[in-house]
Protein backbone atom coordinates (compact mmCIF):
# COMPACT_ATOMS: atom_id res chain seq x y z
CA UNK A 1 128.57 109.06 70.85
CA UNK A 2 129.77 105.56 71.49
CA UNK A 3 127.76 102.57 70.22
CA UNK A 4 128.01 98.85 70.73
CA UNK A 5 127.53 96.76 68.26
CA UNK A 6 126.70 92.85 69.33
CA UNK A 7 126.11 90.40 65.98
CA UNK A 8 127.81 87.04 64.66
CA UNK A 9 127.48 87.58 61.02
CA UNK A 10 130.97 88.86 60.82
CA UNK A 11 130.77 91.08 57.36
CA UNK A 12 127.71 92.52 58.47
CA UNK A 13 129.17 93.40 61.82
CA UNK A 14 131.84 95.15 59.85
CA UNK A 15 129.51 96.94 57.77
CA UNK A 16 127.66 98.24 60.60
CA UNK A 17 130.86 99.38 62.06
CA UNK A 18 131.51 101.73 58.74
CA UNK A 19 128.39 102.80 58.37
CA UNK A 20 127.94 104.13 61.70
CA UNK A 21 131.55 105.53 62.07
CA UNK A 22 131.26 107.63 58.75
CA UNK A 23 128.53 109.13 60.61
CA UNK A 24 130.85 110.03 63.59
CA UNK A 25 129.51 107.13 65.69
CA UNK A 26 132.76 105.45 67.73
CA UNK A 27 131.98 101.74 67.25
CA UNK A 28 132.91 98.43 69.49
CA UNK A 29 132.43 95.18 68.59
CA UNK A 30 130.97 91.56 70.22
CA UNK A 31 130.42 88.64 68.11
CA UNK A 32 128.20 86.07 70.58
CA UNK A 33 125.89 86.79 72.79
CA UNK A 34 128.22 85.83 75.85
CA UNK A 35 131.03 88.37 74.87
CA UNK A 36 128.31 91.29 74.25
CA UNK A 37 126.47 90.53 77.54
CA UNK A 38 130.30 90.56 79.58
CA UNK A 39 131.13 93.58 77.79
CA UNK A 40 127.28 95.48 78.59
CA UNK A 41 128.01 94.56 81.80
CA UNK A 42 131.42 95.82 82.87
CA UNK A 43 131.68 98.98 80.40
CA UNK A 44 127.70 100.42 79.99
CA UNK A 45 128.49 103.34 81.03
CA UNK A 46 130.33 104.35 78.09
CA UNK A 47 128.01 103.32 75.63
CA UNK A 48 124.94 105.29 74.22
CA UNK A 49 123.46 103.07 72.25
CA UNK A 50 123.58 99.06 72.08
CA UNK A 51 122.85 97.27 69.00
CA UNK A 52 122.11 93.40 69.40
CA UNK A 53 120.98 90.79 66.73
CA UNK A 54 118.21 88.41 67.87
CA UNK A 55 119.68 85.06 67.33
CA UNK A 56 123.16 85.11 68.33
CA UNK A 57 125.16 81.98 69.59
CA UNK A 58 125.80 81.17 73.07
CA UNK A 59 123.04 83.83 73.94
CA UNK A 60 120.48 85.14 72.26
CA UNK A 61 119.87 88.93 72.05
CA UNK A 62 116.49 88.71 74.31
CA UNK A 63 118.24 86.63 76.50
CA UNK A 64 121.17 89.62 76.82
CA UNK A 65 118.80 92.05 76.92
CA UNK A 66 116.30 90.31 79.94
CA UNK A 67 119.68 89.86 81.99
CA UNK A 68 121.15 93.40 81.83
CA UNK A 69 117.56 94.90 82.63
CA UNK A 70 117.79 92.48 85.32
CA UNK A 71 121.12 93.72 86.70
CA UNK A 72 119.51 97.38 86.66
CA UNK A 73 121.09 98.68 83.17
CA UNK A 74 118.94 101.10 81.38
CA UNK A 75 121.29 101.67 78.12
CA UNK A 76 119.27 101.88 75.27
CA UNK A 77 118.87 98.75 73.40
CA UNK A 78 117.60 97.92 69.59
CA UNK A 79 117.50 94.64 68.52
CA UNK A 80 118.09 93.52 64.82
CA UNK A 81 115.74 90.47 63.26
CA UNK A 82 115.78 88.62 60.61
CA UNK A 83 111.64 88.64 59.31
CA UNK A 84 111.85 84.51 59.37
CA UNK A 85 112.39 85.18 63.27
CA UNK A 86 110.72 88.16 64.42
CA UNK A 87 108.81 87.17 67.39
CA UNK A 88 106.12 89.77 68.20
CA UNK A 89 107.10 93.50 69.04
CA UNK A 90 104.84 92.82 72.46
CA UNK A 91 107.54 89.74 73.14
CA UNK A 92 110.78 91.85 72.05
CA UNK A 93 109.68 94.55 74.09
CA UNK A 94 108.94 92.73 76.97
CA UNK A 95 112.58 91.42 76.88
CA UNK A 96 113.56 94.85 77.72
CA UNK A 97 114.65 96.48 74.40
CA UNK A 98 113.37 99.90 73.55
CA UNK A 99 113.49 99.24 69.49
CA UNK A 100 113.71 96.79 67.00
CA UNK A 101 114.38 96.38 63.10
CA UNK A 102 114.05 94.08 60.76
CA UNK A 103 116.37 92.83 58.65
CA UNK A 104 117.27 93.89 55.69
CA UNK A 105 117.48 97.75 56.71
CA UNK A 106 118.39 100.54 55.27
CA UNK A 107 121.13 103.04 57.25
CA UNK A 108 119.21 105.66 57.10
CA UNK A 109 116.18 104.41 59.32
CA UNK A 110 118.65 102.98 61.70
CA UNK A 111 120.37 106.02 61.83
CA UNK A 112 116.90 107.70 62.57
CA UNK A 113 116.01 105.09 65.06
CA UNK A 114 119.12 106.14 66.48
CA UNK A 115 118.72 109.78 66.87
CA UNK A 116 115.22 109.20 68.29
CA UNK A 117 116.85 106.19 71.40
CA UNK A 118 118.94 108.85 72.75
CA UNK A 119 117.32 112.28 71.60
CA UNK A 120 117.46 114.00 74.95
CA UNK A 121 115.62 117.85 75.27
CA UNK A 122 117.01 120.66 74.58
CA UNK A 123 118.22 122.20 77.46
CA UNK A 124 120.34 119.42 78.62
CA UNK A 125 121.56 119.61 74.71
CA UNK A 126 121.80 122.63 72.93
CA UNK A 127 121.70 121.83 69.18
CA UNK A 128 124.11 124.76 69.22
CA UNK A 129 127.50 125.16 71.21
CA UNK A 130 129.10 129.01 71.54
CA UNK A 131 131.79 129.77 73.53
CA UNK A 132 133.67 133.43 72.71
CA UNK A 133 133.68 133.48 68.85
CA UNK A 134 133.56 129.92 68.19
CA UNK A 135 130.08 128.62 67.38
CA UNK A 136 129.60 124.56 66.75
CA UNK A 137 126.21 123.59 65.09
CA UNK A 138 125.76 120.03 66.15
CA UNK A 139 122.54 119.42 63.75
CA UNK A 140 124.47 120.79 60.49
CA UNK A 141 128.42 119.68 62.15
CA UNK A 142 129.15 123.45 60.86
CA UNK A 143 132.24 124.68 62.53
CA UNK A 144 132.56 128.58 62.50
CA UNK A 145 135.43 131.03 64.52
CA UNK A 146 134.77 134.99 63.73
CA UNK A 147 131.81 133.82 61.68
CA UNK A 148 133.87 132.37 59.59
CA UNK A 149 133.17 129.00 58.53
CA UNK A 150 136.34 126.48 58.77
CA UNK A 151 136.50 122.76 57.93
CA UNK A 152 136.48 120.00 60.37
CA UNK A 153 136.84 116.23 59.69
CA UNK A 154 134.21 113.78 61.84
CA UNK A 155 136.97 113.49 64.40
CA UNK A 156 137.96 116.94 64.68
CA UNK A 157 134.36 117.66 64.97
CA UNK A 158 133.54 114.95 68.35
CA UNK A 159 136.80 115.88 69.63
CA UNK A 160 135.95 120.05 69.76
CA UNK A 161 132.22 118.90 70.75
CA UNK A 162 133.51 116.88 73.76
CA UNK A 163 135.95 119.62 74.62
CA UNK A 164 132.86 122.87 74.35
CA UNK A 165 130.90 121.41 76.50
CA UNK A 166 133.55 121.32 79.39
CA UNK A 167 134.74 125.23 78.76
CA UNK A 168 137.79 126.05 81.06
CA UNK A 169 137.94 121.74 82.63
CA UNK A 170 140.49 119.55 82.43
CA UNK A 171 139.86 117.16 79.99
CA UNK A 172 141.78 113.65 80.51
CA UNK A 173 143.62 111.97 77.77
CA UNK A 174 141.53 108.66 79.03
CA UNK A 175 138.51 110.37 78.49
CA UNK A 176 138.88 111.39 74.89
CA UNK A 177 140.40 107.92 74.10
CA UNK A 178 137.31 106.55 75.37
CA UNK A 179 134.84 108.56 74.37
CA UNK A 180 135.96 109.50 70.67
CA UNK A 181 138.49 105.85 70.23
CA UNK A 182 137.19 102.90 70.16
CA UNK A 183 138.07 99.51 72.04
CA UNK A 184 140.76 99.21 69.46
CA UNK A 185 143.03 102.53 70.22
CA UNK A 186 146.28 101.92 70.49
CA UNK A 187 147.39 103.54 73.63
CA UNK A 188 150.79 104.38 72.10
CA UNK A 189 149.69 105.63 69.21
CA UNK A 190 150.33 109.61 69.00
CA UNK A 191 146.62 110.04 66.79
CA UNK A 192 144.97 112.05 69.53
CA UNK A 193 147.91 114.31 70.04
CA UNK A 194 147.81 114.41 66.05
CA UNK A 195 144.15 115.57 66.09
CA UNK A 196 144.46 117.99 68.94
CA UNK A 197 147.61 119.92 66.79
CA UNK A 198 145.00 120.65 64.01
CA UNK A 199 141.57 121.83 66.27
CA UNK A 200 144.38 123.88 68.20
CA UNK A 201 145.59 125.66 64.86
CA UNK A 202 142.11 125.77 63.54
CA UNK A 203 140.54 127.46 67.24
CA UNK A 204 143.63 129.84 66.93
CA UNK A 205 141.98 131.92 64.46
CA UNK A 206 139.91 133.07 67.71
CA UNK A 207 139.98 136.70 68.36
CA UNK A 208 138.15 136.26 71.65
CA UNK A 209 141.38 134.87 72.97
CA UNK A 210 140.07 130.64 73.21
CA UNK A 211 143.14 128.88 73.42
CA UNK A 212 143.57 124.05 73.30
CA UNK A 213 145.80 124.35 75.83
CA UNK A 214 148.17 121.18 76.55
CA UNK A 215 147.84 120.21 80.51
CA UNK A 216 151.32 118.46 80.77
CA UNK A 217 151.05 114.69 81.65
CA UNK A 218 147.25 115.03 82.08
CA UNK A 219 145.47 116.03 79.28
CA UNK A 220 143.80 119.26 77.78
CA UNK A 221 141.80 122.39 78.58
CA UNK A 222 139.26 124.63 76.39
CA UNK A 223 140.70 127.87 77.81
CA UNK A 224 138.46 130.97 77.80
CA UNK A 225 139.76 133.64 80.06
């Protein structure tokens, strides 16, 4: 899940940014109002969540948040306020934002308040992924092949999540760099290639015959059959 973060307090920015990613979250940055409206605007499709402070310079958060509704964009937004500027929740809500918070917070609210913007039911996502004898619990991040549980780091974990639910596709190298890198990847950087070596030794335990196979000069496939 891919999350933007749009505030001009710098350390707190930062902050957000670690907090979220040690929960798995794949963070980008915006530090005015201007950049995080241009950036809404030309990438929203890859972003799940967007996370705007009130009063930002050049643009204020409401004023972001009334001109991508306007343009049609229905990303959901949560705004963060400091309680010496909360305006009412009628007038933050009318702006178009689906949440706010005050600030100070705690992470695990906004983590909560998370969960709840983009909960989606059940049978569009299964809290539970199987394919042969691998089984991914997305609500514990439990990793098990043969019924045997096995170890996964956060990335390992989004990376074999992305590739489950696209059993026997091709999978583009853009796509994971996207989806589980943030703005900052370094497109020369051999990481993913690096992270795909240890799910592929980890799914080879399989004795249903699910095979990370390497689709030369394109990308990767979750083989079953």
């Amino acid at each position: 899940m891919r999350i933007l973060v749009v505030e001009d307090e710098q350390s707190l920015a930062r902050l957000l940014k670690r907090g979220l990613e040690n929960e798995g979250y794949v963070v980008d940055l915006a530090f005015d109002g201007q950049a995080g409206q241009q950036r809404i605007e030309l990438h929203y499709r890859d972003y799940d969540t967007i996370i705007l402070d009130l009063m930002l310079p050049k643009r204020t958060g409401a004023e972001v948040c009334k001109n991508v509704r306007k343009s049609g964009i229905t990303t959901p937004i949560l705004i963060l306020t400091a309680k010496s500027e909360v305006e009412s929740k009628v007038t933050l809500l009318d702006s178009g934002c689906d949440d706010y918070m005050i600030k100070p917070f705690v992470f695990s609210e906004l983590f909560a308040r998370i969960r709840a913007l983009t909960r989606r039911p059940e049978s569009l996502l299964p809290s539970e992924l199987k394919i042969g004898d691998l089984v991914l619990d997305l609500n514990t991040q439990k990793f098990k092949v043969d019924n045997k549980e096995i170890g996964l780091t956060l990335k390992e974990f989004r990376l074999l999540e992305y590739f489950m639910r696209r059993p026997d596709k091709l999978v583009k190298r853009v796509d994971l760099t996207d989806n589980i890198w943030d703005f900052n990847y370094d497109s020369f950087s051999n990481s993913l290639e690096v992270y795909v070596f240890r799910l592929r030794k980890k799914i080879g335990k399989s004795k249903t015959g699910v095979v990370l196979e390497t689709v030369r000069g394109t990308g990767y496939r979750l083989k079953t059959k």
